[in-house]
Each structure stands twice: as structure tokens, then as C-alpha cells.
PDB file of N, CA and C in Angstrom:
ATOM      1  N   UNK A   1     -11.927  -8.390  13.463  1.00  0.00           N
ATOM      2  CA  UNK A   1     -11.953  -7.381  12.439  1.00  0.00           C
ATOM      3  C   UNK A   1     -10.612  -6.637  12.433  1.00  0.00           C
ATOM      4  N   UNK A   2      -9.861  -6.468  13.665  1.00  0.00           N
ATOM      5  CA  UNK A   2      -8.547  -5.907  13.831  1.00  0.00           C
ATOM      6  C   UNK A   2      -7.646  -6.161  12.987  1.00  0.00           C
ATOM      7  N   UNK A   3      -7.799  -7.746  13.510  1.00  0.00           N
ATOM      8  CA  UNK A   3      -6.470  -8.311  12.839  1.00  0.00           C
ATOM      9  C   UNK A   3      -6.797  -8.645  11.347  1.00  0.00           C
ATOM     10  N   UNK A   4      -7.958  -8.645  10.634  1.00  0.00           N
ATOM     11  CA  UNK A   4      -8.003  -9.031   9.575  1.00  0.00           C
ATOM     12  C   UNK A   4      -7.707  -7.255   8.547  1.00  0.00           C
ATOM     13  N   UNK A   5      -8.339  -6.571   9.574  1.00  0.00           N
ATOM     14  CA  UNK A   5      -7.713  -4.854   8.992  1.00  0.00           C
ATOM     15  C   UNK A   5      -6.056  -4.859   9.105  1.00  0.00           C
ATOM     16  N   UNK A   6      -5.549  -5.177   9.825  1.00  0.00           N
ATOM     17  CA  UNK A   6      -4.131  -5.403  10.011  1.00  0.00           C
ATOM     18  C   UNK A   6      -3.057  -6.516   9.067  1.00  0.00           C
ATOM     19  N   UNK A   7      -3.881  -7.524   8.759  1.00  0.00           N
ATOM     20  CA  UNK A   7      -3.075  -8.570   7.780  1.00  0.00           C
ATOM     21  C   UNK A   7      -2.877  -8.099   6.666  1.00  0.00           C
ATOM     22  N   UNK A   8      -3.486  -6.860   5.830  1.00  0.00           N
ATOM     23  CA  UNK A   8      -3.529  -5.956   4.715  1.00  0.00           C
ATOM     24  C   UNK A   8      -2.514  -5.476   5.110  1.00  0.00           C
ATOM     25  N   UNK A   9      -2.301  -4.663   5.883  1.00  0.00           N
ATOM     26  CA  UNK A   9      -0.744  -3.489   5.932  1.00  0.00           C
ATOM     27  C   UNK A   9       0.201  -3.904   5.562  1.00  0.00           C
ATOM     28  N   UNK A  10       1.042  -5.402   5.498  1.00  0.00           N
ATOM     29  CA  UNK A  10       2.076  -5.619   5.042  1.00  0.00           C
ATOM     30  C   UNK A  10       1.467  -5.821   3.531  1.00  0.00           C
ATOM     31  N   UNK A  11       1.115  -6.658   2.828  1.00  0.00           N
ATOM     32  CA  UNK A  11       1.079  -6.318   1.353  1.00  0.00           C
ATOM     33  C   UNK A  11       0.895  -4.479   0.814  1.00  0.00           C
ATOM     34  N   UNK A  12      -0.068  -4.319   1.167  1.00  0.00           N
ATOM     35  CA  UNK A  12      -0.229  -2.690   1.096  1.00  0.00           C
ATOM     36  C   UNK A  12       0.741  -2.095   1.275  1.00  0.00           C
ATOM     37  N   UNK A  13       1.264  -2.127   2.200  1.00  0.00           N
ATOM     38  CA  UNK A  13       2.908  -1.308   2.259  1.00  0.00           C
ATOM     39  C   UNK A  13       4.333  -1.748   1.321  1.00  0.00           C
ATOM     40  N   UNK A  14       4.583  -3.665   1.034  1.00  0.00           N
ATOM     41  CA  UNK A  14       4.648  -3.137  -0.137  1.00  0.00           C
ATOM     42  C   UNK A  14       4.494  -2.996  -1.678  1.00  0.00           C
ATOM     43  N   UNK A  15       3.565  -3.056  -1.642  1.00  0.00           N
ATOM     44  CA  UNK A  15       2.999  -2.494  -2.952  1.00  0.00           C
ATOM     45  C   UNK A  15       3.079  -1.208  -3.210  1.00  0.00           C
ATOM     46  N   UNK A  16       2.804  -0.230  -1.788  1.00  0.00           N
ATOM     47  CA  UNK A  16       3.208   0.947  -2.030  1.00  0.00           C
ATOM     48  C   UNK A  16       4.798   1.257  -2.316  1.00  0.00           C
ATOM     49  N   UNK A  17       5.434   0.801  -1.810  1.00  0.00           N
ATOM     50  CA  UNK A  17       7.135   1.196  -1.431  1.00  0.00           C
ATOM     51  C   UNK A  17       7.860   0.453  -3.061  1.00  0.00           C
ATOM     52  N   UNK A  18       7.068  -0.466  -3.650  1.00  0.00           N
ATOM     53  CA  UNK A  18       7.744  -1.122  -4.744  1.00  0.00           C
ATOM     54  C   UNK A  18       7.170  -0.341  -5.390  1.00  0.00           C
ATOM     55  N   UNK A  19       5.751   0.487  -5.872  1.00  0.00           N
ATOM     56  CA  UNK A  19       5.582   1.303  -6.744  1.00  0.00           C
ATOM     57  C   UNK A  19       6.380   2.580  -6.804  1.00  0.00           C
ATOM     58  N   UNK A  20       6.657   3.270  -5.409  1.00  0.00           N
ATOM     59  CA  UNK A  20       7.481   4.325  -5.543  1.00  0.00           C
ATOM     60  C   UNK A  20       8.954   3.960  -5.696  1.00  0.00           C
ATOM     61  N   UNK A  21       9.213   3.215  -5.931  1.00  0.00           N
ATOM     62  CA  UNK A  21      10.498   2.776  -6.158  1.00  0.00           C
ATOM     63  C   UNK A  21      10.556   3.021  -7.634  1.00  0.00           C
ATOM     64  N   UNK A  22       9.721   2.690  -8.432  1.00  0.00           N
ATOM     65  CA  UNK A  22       9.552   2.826  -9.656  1.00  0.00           C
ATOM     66  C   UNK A  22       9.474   3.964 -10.457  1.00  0.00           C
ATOM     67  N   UNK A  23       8.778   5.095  -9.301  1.00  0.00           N
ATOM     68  CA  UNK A  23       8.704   6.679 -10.081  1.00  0.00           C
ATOM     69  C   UNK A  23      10.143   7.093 -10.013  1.00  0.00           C
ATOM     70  N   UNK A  24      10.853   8.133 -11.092  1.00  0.00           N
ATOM     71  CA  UNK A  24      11.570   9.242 -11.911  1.00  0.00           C
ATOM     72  C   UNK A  24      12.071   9.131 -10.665  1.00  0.00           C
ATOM     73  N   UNK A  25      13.538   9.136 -10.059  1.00  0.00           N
ATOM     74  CA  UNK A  25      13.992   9.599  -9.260  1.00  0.00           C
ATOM     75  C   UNK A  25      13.850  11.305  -8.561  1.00  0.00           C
ATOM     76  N   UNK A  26      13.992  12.144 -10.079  1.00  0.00           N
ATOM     77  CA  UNK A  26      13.243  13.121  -9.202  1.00  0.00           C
ATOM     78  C   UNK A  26      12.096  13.801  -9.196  1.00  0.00           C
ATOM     79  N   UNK A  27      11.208  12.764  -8.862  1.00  0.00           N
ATOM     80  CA  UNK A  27       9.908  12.924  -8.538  1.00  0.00           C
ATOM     81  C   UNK A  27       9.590  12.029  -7.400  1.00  0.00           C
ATOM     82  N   UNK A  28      10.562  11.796  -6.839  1.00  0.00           N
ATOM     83  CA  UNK A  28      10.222  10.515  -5.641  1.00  0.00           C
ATOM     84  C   UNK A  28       9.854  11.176  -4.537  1.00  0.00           C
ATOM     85  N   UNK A  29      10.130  11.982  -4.235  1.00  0.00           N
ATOM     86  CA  UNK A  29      10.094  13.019  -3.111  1.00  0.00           C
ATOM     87  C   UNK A  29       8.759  13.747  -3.081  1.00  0.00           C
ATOM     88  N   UNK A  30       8.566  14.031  -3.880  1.00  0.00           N
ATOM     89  CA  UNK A  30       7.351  14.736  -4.271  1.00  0.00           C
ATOM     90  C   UNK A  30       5.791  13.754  -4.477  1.00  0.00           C
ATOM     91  N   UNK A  31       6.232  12.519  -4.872  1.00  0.00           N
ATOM     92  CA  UNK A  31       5.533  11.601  -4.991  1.00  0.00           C
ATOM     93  C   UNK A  31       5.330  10.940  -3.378  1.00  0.00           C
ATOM     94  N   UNK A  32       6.346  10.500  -2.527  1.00  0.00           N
ATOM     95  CA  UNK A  32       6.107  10.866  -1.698  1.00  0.00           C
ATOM     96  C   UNK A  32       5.474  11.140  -0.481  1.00  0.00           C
ATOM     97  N   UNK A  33       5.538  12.691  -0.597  1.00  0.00           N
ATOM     98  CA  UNK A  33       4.552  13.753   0.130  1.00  0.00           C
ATOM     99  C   UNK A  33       3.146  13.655  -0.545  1.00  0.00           C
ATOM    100  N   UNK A  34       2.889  12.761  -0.896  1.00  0.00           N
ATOM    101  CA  UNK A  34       1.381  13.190  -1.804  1.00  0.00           C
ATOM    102  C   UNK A  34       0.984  11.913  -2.165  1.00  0.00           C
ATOM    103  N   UNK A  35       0.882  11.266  -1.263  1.00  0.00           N
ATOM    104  CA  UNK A  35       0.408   9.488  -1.103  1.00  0.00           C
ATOM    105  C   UNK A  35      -1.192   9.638  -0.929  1.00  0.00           C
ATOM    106  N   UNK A  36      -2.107   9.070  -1.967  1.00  0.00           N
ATOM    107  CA  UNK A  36      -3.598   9.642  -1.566  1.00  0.00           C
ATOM    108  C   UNK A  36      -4.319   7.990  -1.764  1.00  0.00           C
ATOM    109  N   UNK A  37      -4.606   7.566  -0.436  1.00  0.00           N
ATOM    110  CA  UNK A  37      -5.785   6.483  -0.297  1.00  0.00           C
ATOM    111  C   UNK A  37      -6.850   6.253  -0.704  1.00  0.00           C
ATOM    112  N   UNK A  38      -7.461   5.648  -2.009  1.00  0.00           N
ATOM    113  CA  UNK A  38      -9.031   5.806  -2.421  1.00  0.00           C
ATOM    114  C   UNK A  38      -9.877   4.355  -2.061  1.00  0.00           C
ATOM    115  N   UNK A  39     -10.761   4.637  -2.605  1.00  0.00           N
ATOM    116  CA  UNK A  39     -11.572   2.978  -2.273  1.00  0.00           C
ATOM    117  C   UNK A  39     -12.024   3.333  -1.049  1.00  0.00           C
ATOM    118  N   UNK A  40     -13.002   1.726  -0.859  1.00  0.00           N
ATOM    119  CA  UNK A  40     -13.178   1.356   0.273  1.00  0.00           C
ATOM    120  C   UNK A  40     -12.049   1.350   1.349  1.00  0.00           C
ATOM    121  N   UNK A  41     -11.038   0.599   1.021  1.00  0.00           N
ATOM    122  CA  UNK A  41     -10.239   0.479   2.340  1.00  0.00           C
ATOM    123  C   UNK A  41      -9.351   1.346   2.902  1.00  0.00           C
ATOM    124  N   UNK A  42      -9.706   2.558   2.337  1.00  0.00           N
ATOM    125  CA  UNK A  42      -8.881   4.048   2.519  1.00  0.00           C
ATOM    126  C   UNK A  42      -9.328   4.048   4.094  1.00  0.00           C
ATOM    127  N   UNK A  43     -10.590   3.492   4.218  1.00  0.00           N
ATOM    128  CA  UNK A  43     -11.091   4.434   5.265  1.00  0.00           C
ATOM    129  C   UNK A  43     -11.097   3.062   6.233  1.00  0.00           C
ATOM    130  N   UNK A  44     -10.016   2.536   6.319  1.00  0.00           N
ATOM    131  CA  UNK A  44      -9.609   1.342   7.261  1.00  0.00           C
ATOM    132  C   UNK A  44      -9.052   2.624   8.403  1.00  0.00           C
ATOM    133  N   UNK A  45      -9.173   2.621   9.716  1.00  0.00           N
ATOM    134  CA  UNK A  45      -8.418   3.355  10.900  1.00  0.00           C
ATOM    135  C   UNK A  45      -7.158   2.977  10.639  1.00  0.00           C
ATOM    136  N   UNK A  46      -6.625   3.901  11.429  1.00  0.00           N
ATOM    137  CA  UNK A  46      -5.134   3.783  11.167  1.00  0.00           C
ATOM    138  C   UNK A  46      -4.489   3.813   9.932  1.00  0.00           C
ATOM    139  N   UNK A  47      -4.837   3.226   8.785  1.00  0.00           N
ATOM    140  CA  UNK A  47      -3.979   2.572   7.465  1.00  0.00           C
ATOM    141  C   UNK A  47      -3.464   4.115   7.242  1.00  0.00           C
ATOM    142  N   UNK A  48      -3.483   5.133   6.761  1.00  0.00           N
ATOM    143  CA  UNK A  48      -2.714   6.349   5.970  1.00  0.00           C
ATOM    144  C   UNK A  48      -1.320   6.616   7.691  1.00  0.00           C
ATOM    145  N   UNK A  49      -2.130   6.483   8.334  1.00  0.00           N
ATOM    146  CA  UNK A  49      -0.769   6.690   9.568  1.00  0.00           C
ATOM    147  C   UNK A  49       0.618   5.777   9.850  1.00  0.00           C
ATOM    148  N   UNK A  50      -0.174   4.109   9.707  1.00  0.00           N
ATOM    149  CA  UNK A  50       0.474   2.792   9.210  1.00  0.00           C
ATOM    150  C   UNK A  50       1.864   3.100   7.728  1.00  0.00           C
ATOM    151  N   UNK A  51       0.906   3.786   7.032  1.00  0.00           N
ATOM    152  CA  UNK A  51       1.729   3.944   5.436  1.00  0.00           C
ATOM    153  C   UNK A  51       2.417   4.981   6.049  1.00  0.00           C
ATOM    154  N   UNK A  52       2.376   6.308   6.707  1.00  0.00           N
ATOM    155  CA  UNK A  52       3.245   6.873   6.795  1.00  0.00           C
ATOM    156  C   UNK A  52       4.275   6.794   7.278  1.00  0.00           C
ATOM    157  N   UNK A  53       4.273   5.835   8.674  1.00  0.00           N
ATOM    158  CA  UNK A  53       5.572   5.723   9.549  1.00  0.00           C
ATOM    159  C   UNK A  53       6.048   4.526   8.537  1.00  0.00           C
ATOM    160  N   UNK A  54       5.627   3.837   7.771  1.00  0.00           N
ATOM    161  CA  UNK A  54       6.534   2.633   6.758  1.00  0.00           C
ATOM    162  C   UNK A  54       7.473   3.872   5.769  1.00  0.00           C
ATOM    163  N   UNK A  55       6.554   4.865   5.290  1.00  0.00           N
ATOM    164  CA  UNK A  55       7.547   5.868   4.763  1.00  0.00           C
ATOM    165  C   UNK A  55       8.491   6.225   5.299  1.00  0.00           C
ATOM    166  N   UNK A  56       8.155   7.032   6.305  1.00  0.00           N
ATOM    167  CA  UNK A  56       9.622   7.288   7.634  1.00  0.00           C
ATOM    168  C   UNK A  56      11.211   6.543   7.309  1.00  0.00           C
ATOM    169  N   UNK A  57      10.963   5.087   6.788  1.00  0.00           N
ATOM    170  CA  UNK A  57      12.252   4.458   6.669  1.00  0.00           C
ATOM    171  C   UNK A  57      12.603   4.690   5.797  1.00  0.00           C
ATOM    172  N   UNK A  58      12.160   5.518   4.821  1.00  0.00           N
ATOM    173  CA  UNK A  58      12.751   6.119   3.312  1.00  0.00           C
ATOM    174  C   UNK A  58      12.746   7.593   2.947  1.00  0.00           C
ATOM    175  N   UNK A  59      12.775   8.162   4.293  1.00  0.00           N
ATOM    176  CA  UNK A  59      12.956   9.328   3.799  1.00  0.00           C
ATOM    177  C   UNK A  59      11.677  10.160   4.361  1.00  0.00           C
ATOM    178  N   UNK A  60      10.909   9.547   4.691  1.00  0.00           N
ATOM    179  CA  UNK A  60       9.377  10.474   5.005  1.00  0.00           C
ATOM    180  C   UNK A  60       8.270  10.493   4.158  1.00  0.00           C
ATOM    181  N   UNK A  61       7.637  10.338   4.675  1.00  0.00           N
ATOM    182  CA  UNK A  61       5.955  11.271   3.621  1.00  0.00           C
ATOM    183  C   UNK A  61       4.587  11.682   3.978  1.00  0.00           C
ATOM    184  N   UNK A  62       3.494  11.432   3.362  1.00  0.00           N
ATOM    185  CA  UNK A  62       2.458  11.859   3.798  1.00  0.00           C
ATOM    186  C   UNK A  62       1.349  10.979   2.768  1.00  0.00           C
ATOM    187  N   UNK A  63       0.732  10.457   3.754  1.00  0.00           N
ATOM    188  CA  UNK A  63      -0.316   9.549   3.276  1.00  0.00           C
ATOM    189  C   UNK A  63      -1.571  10.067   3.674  1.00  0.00           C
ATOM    190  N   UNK A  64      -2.687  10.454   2.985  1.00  0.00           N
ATOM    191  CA  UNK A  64      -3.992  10.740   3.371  1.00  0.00           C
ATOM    192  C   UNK A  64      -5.194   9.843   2.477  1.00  0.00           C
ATOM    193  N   UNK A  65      -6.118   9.760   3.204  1.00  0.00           N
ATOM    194  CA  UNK A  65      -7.143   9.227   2.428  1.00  0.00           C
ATOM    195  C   UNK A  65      -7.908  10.232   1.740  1.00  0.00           C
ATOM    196  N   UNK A  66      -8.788   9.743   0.643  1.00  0.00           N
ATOM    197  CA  UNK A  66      -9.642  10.705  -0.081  1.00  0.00           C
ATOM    198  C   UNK A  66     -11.230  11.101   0.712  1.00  0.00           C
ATOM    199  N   UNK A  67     -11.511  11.834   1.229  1.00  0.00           N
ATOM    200  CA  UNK A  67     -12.893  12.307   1.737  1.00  0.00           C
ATOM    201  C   UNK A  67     -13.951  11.596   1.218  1.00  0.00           C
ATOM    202  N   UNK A  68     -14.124  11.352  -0.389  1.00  0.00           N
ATOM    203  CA  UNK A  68     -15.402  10.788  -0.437  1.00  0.00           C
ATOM    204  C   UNK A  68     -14.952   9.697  -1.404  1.00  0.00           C
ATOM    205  N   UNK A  69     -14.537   8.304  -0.463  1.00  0.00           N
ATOM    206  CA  UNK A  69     -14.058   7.379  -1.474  1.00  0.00           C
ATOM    207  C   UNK A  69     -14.907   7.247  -2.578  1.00  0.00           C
ATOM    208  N   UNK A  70     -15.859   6.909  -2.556  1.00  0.00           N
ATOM    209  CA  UNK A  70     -17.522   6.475  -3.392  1.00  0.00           C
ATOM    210  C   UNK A  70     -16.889   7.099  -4.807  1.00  0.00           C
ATOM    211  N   UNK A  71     -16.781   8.453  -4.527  1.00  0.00           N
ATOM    212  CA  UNK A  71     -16.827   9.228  -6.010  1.00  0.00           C
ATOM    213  C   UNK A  71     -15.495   9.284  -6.331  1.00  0.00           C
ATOM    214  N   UNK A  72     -14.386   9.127  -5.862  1.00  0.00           N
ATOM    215  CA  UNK A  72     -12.989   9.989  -5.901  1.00  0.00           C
ATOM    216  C   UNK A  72     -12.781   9.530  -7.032  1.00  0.00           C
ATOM    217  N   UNK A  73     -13.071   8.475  -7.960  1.00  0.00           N
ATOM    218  CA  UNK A  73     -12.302   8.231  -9.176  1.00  0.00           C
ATOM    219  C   UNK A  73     -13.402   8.639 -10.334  1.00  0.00           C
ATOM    220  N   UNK A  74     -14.613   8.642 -10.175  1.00  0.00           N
ATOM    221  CA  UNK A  74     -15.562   9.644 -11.009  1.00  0.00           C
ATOM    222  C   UNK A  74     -15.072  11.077 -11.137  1.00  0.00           C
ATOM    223  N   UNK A  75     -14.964  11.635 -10.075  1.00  0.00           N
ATOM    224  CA  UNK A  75     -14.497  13.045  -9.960  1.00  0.00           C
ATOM    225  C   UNK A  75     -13.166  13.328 -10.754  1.00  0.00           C
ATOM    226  N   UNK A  76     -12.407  12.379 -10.656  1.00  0.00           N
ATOM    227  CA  UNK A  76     -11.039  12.604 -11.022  1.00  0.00           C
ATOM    228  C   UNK A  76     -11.211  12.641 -12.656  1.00  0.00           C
ATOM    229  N   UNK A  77     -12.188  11.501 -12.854  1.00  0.00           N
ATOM    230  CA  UNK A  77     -12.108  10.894 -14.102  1.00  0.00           C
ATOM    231  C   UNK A  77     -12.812  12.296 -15.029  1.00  0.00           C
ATOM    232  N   UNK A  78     -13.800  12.891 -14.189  1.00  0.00           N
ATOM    233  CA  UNK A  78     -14.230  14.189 -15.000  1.00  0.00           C
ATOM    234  C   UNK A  78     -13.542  15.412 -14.850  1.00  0.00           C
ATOM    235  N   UNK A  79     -12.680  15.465 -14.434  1.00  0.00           N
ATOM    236  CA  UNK A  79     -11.859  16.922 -14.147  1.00  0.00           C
ATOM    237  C   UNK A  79     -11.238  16.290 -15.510  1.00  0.00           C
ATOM    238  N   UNK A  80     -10.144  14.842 -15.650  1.00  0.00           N
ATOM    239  CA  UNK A  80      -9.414  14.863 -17.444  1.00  0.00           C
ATOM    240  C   UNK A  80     -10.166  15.093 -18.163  1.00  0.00           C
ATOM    241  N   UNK A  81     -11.509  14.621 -18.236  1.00  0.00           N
ATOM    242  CA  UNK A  81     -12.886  15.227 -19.605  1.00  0.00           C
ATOM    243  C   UNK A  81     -12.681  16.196 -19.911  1.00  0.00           C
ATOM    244  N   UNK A  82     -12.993  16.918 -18.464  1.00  0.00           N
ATOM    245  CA  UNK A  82     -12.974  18.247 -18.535  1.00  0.00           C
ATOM    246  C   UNK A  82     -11.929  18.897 -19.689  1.00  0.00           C
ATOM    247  N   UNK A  83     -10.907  18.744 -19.301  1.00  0.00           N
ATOM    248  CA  UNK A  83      -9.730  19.141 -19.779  1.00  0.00           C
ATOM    249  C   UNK A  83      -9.204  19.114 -21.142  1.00  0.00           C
ATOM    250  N   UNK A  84      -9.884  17.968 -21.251  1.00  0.00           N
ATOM    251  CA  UNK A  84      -9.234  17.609 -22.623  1.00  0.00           C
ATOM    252  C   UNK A  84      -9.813  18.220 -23.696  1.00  0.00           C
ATOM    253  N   UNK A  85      -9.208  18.652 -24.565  1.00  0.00           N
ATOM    254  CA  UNK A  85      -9.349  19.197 -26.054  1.00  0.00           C
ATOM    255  C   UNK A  85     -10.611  18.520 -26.942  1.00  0.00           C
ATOM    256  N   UNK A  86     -11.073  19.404 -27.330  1.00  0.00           N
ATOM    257  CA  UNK A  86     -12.632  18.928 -28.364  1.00  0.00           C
ATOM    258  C   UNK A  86     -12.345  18.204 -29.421  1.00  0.00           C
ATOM    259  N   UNK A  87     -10.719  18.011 -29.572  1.00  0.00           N
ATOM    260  CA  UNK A  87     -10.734  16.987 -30.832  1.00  0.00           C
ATOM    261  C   UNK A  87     -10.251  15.671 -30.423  1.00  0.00           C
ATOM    262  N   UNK A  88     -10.267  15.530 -28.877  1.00  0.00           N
ATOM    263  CA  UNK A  88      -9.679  14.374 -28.448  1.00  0.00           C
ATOM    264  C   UNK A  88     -11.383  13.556 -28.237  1.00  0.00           C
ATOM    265  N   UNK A  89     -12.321  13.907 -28.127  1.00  0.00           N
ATOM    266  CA  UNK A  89     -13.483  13.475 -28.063  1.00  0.00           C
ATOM    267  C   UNK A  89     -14.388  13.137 -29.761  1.00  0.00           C
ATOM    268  N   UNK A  90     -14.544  12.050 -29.729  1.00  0.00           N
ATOM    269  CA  UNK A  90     -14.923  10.906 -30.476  1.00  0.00           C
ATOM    270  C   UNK A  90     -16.890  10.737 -30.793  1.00  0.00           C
ATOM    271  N   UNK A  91     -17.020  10.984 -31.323  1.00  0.00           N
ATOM    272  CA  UNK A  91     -19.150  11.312 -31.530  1.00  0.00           C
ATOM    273  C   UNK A  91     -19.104   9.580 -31.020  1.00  0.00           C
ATOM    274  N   UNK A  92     -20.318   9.827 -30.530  1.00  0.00           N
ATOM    275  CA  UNK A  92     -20.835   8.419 -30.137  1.00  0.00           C
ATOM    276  C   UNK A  92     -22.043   8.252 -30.953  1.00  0.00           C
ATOM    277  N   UNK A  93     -22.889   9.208 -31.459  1.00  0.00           N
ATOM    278  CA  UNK A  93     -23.448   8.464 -32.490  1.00  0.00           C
ATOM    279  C   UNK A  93     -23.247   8.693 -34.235  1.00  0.00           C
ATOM    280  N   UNK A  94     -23.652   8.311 -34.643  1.00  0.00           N
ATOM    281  CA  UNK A  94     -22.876   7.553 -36.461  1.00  0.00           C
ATOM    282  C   UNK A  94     -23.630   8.931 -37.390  1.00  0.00           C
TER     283      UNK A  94
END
């Protein structure tokens, strides 16, 4: 189970490091410090500590996982609902 939790870290890392390569230069820094793990495999041991010292070679950051993977993208997804303007919402029935 180790090593099969472990054969992930190199793709994962970079996938991470080629996506931040990609954000606004200045927002890289900031992006960053604010590395957030969801899903199931957030909650692999080690992995946010793994991602952080791979950061280290670019400068630093901070990788955490999300507390309640299950919901984290429901939750997220209703805080934009939330937010959004009453004319951005569409009747669903006719």
C-alpha cells in the first residue's frame, strides 16, 4: 500500500509544479502558499508534506488538505450560488 501511495507523488508533483508554472507571474507566490488537497487522495499520509518540500525547490509553499474531502467541492460549489447575482440564475421550470 506504501509504495503504491508513493508511485503517485511523482506524477502529482508534476502536475502540480506544471500547473503553477502556468499561473500570472504575480500571483505565483501567493498561489503557492495556498496549495489545497481535495478528493479522496488528499488524505494519502504524508502527500501535502511530500508537495511541500517539492515546493521548497521553487521558492517554498504550503500544501494542506481539505478537512472534509466528501463535501469540499459541494461546499465550494454553493458558496459561488451563493454569490452570484439573481439574474445570473436561469428558471428551471417553463
Amino acid at each position: 500500500m506504501k509504495r503504491a501511495c508513493e508511485s503517485l507523488l511523482p506524477p502529482i508533483t508534476e502536475t502540480m509544479l506544471d500547473l503553477l508554472s502556468r499561473v500570472e507571474p504575480e500571483f505565483q507566490e501567493k498561489v503557492q502558499k495556498n496549495v489545497i488537497l481535495a478528493g479522496g487522495g488528499s488524505q494519502i499520509p504524508g502527500l501535502a508534506t511530500a508537495l511541500e518540500k517539492a515546493l521548497g525547490e521553487f521558492g517554498g509553499g504550503r500544501v494542506r488538505a481539505v478537512e472534509d474531502f466528501v463535501f469540499a467541492g459541494s461546499n465550494g460549489s454553493l458558496a459561488i450560488a451563493t454569490d452570484a447575482p439573481e439574474g445570473d440564475w436561469e428558471p428551471l421550470s417553463a
